[in-house]
C-alpha atoms as a PDB file:
ATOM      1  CA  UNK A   1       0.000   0.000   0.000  1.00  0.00           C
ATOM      2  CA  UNK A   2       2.776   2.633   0.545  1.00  0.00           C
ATOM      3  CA  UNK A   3       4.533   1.742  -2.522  1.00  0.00           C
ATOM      4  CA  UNK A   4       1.432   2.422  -4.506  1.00  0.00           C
ATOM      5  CA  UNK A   5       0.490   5.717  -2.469  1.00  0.00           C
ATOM      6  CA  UNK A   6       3.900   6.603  -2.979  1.00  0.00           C
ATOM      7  CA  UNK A   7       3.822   6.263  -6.764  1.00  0.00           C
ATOM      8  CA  UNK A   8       0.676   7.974  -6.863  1.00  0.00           C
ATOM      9  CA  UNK A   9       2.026  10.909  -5.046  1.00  0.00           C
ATOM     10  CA  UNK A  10       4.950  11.343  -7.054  1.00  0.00           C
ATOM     11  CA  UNK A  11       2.267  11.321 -10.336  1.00  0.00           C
ATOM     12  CA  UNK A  12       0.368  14.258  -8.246  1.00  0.00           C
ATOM     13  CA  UNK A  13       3.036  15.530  -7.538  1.00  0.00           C
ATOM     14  CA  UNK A  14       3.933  16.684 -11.287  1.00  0.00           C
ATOM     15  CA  UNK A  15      -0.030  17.711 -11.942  1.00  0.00           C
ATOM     16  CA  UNK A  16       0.448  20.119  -8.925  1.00  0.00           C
ATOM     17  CA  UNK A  17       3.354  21.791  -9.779  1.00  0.00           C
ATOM     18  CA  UNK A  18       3.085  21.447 -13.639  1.00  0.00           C
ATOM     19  CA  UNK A  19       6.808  21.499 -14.698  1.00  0.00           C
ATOM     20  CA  UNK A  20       7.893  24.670 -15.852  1.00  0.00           C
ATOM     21  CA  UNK A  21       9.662  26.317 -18.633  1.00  0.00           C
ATOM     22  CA  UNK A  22      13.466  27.637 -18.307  1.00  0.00           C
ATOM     23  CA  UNK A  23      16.149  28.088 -20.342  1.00  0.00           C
ATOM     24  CA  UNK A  24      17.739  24.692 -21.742  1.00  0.00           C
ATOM     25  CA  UNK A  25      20.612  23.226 -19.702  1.00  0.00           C
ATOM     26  CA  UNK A  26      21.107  20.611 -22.111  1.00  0.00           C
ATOM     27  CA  UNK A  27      21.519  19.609 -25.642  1.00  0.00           C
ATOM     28  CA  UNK A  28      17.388  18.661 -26.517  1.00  0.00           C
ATOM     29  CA  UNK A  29      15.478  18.649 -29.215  1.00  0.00           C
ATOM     30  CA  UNK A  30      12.407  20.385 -29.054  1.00  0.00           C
ATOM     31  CA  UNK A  31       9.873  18.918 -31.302  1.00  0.00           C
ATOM     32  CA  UNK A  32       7.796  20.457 -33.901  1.00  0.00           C
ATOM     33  CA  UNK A  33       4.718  22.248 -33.135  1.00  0.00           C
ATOM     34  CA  UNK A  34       2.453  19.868 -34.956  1.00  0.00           C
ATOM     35  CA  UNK A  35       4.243  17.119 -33.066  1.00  0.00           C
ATOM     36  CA  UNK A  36       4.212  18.843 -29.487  1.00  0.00           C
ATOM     37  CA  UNK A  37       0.441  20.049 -30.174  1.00  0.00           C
ATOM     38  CA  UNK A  38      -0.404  15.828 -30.459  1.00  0.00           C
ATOM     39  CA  UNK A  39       1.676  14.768 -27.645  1.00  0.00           C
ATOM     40  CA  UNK A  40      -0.522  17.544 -25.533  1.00  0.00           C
ATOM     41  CA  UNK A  41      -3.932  16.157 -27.062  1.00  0.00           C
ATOM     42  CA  UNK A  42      -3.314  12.139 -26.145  1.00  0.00           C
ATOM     43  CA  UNK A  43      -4.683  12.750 -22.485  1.00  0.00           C
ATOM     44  CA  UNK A  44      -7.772  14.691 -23.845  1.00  0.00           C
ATOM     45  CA  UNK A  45     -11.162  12.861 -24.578  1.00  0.00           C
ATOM     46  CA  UNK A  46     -12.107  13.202 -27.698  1.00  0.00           C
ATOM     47  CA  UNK A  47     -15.026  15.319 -28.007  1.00  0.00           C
ATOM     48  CA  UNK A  48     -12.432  17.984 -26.005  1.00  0.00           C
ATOM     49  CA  UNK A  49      -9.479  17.566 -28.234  1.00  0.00           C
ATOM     50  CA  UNK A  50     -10.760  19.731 -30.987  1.00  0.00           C
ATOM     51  CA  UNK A  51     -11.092  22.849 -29.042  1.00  0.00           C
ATOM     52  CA  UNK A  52      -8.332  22.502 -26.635  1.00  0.00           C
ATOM     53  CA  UNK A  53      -5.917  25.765 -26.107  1.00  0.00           C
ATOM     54  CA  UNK A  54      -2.049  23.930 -25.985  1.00  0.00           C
ATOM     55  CA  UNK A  55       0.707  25.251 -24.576  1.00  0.00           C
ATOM     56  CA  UNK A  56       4.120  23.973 -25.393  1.00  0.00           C
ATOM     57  CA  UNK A  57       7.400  25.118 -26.046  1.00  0.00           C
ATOM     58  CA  UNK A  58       9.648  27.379 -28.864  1.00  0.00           C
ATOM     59  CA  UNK A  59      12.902  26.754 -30.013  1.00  0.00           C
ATOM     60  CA  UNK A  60      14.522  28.347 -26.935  1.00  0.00           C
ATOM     61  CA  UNK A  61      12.276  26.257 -24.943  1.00  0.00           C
ATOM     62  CA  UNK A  62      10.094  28.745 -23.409  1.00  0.00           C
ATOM     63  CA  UNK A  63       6.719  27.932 -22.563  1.00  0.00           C
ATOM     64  CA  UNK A  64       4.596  29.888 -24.986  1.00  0.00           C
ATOM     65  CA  UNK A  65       0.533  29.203 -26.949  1.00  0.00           C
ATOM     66  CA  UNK A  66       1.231  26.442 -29.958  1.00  0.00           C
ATOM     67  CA  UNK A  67      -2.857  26.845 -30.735  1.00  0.00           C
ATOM     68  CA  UNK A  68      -5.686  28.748 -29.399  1.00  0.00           C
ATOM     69  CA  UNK A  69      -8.466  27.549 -27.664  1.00  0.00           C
ATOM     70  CA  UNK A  70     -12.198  27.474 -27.609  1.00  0.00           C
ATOM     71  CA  UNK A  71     -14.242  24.891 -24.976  1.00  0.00           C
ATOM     72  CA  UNK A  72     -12.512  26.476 -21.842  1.00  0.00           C
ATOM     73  CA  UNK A  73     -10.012  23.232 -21.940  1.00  0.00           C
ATOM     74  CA  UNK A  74      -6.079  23.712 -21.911  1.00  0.00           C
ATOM     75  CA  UNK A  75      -3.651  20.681 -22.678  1.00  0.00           C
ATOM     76  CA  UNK A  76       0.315  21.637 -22.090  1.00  0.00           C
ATOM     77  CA  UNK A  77       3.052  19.581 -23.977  1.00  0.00           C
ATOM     78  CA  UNK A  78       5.471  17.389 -22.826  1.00  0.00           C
ATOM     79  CA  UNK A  79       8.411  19.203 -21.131  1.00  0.00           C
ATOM     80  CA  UNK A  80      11.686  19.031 -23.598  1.00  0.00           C
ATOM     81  CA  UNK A  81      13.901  19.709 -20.298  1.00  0.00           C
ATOM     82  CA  UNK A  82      12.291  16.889 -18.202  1.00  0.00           C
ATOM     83  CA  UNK A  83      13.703  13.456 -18.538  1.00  0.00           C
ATOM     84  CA  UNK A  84       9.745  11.787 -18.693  1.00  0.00           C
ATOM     85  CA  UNK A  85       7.138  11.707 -20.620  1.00  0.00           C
ATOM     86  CA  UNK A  86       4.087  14.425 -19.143  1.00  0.00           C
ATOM     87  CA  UNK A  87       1.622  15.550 -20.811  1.00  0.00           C
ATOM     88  CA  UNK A  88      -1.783  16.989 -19.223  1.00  0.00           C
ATOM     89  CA  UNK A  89      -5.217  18.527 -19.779  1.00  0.00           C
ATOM     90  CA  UNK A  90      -7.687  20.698 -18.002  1.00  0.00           C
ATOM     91  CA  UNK A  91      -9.815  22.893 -17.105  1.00  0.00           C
ATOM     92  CA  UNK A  92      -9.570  26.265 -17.441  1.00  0.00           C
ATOM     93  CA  UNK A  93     -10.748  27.186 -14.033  1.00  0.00           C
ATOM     94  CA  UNK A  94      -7.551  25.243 -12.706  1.00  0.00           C
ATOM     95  CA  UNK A  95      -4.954  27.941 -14.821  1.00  0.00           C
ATOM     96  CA  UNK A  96      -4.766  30.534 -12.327  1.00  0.00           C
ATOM     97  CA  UNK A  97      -3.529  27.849  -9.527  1.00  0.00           C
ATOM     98  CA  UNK A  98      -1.320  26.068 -11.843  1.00  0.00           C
ATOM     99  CA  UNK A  99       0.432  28.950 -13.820  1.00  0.00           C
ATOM    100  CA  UNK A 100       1.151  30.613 -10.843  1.00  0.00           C
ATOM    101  CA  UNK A 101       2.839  26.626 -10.054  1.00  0.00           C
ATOM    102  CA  UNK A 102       4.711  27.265 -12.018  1.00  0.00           C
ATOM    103  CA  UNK A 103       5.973  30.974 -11.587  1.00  0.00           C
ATOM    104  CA  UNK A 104       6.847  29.725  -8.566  1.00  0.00           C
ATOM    105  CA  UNK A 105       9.005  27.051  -9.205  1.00  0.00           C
ATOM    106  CA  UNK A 106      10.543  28.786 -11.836  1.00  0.00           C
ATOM    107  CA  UNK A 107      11.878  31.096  -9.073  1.00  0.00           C
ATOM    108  CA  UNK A 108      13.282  28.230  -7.762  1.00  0.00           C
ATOM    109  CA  UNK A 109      10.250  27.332  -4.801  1.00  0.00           C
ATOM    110  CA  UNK A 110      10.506  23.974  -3.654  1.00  0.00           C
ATOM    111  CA  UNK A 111       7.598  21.701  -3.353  1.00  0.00           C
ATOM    112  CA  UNK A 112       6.330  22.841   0.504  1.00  0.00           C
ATOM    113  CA  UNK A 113       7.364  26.708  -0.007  1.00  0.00           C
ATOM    114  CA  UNK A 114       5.197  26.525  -3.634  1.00  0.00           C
ATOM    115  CA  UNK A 115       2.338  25.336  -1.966  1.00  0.00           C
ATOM    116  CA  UNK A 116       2.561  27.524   1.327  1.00  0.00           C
ATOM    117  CA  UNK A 117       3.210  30.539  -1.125  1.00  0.00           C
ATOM    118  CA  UNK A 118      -0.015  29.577  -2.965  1.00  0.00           C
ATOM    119  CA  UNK A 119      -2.245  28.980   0.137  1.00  0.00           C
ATOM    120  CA  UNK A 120      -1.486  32.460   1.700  1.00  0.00           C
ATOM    121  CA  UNK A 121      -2.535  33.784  -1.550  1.00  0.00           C
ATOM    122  CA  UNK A 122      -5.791  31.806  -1.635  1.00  0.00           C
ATOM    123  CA  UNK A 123      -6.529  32.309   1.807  1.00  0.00           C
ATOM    124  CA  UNK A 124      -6.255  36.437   0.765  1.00  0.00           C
ATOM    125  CA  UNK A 125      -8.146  36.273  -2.384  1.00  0.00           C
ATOM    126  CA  UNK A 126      -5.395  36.576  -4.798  1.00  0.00           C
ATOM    127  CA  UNK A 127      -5.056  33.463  -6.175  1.00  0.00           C
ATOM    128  CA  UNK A 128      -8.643  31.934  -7.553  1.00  0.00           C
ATOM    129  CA  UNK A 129      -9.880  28.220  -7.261  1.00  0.00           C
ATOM    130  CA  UNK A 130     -12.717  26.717  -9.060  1.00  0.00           C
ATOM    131  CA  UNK A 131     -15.830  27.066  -7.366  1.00  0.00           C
ATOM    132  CA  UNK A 132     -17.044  23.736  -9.371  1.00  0.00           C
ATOM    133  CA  UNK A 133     -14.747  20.866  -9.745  1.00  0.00           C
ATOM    134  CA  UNK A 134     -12.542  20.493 -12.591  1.00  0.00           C
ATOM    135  CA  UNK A 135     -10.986  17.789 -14.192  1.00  0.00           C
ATOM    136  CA  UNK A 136      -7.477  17.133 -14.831  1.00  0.00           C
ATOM    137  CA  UNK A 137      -6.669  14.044 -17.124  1.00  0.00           C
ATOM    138  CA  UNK A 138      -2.604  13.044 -17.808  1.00  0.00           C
ATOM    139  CA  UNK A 139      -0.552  10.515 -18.711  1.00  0.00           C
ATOM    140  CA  UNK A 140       3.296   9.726 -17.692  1.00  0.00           C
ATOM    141  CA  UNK A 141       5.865   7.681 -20.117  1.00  0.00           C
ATOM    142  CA  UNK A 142       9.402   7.354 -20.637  1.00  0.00           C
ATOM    143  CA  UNK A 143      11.000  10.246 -23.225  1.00  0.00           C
ATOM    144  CA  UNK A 144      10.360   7.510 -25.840  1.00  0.00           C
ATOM    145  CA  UNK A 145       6.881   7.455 -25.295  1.00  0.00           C
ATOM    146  CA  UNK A 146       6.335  10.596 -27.416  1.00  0.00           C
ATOM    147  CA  UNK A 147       6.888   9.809 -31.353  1.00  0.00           C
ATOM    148  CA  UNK A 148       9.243  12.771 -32.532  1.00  0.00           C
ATOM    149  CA  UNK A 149       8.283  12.187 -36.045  1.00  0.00           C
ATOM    150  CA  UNK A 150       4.022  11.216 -35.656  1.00  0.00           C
ATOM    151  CA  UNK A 151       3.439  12.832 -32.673  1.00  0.00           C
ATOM    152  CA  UNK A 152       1.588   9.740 -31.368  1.00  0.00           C
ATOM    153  CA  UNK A 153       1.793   8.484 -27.849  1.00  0.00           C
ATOM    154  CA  UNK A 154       2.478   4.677 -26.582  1.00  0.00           C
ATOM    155  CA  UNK A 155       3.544   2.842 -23.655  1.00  0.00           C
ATOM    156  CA  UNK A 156       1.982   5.675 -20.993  1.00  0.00           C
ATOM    157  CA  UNK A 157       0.288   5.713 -17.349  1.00  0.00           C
ATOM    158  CA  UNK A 158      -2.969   7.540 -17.056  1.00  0.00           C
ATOM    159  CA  UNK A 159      -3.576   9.678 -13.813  1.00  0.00           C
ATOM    160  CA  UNK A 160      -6.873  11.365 -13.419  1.00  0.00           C
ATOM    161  CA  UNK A 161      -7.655  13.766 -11.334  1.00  0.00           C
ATOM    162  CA  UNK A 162     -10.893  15.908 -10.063  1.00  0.00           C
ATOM    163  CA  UNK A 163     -10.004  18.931  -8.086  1.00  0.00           C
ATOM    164  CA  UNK A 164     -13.054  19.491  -5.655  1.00  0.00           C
ATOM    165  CA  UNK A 165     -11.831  22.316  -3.521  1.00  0.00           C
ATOM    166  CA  UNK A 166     -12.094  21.732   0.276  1.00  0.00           C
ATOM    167  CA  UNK A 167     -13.744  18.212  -0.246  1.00  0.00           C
ATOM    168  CA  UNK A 168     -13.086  15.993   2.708  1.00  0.00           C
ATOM    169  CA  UNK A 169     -13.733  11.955   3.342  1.00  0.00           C
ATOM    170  CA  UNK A 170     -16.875  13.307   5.198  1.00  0.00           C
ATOM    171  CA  UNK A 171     -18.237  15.639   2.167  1.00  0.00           C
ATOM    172  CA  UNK A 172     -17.442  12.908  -0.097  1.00  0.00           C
ATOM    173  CA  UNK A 173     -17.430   9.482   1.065  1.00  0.00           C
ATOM    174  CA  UNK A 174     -13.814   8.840  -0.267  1.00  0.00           C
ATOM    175  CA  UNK A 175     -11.216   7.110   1.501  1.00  0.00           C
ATOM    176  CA  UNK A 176      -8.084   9.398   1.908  1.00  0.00           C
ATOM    177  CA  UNK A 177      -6.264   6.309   1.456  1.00  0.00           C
ATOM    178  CA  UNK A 178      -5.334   5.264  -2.406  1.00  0.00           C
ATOM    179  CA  UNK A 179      -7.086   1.834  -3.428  1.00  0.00           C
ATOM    180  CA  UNK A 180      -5.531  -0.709  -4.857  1.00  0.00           C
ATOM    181  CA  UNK A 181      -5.685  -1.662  -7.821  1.00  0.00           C
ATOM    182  CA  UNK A 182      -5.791   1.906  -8.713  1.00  0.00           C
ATOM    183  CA  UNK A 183      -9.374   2.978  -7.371  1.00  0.00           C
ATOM    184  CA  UNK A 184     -10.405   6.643  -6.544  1.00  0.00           C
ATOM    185  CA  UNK A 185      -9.599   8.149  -3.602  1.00  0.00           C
ATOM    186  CA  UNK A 186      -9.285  11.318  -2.116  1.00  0.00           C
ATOM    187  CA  UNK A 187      -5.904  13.618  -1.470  1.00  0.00           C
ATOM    188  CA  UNK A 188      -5.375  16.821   0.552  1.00  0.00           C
ATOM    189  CA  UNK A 189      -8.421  16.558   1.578  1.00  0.00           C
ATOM    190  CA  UNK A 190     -10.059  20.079   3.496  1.00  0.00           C
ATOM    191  CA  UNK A 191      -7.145  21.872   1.363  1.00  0.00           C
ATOM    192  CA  UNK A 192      -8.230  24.091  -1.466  1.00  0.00           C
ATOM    193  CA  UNK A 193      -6.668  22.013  -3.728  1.00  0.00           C
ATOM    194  CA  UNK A 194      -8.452  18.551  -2.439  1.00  0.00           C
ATOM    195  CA  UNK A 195      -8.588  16.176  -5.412  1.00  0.00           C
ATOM    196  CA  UNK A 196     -10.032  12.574  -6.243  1.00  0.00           C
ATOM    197  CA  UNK A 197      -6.890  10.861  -7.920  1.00  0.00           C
ATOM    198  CA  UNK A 198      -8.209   7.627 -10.236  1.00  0.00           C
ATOM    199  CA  UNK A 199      -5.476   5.396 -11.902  1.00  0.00           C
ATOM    200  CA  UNK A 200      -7.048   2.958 -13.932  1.00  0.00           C
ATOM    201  CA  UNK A 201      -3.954   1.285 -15.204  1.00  0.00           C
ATOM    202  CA  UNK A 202      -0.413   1.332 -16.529  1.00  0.00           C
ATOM    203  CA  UNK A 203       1.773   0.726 -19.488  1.00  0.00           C
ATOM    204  CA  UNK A 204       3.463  -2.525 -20.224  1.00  0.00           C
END
């Protein structure tokens, strides 16, 4: 049971923060637009890929808009700096909390000071939270998981996620405990970013 929680959290743990853009360290490609738009897209359902904004990354690998959007649904690409496979989609409601993520850690906030930093600023009103839940769907992969050429995705994890803020076991009727094999449970519960995590399976 820890081993899976801990797995899990480490999955949350890159939907929280939402890795963010900086200059590159390192020799890496950066894929194509067209390429980086359908790496962004695989976590999507379909009847929300169409109008999905997508955020990915230029030539100098700085996060910037690869396609506008128009059903309120954002998708960011995979990370060229990161040595994983990440791609994610949600709602728009959840932008605020997660761009400001990743301000944060781009100013070099650790895990605990990003989040502390962002409650203070909820608790005062300047950082908004859904008042609805919202959805957040992503899958995880080795680099290799994302064709450079296609665009197409294989061999990934799917983490989904449904930020209800303030939800607690109580309110809900979810365990705070993850379920094995995978079943929906409850995390942070009572904070403003409480969440039902649901991971239905993994990649051979």
């Amino acid at each position: 049971m820890n081993d899976y929680k801990n797995t899990a959290c480490t999955w949350i743990l890159a939907a929280f923060l939402l890795l963010i853009p900086t200059s590159l360290s390192f020799s890496q490609e950066i894929p194509s637009a067209d390429v980086q738009i359908a790496g962004a897209l695989s976590p999507a359902p379909d009847d929300l890929k169409e109008g999905a904004q997508v955020l990915g990354f230029n030539d100098s690998g700085v996060m910037i808009e690869l396609r506008a959007g128009s059903n309120g649904f954002i998708c960011l690409a995979d990370n060229p700096m990161d040595d994983r496979f990440h791609a994610s989609c949600y709602h728009e409601s959840l932008e605020p909390f997660m761009a400001r993520g990743r301000e944060l850690r781009a100013e070099g906030k650790g895990r605990d000071e990003n989040r502390s930093i962002r409650l203070e600023e909820i608790k005062r009103g300047q950082l908004e939270m859904p008042e609805e839940p919202a959805a957040l769907y992503q899958l995880f992969g080795k680099k290799e998981a994302l064709n450079m050429e296609t665009g197409e995705v294989s061999n990934v994890n799917p983490l989904y996620v449904m930020y209800i803020p303030y939800a607690t076991t109580e309110s809900t009727g979810l365990s705070s405990q993850p379920l094995m094999p995978g079943g929906p449970w409850l995390m942070d519960a009572g904070q403003p970013w409480a969440h039902i995590m649901y991971s239905p399976g993994q990649a051979n």
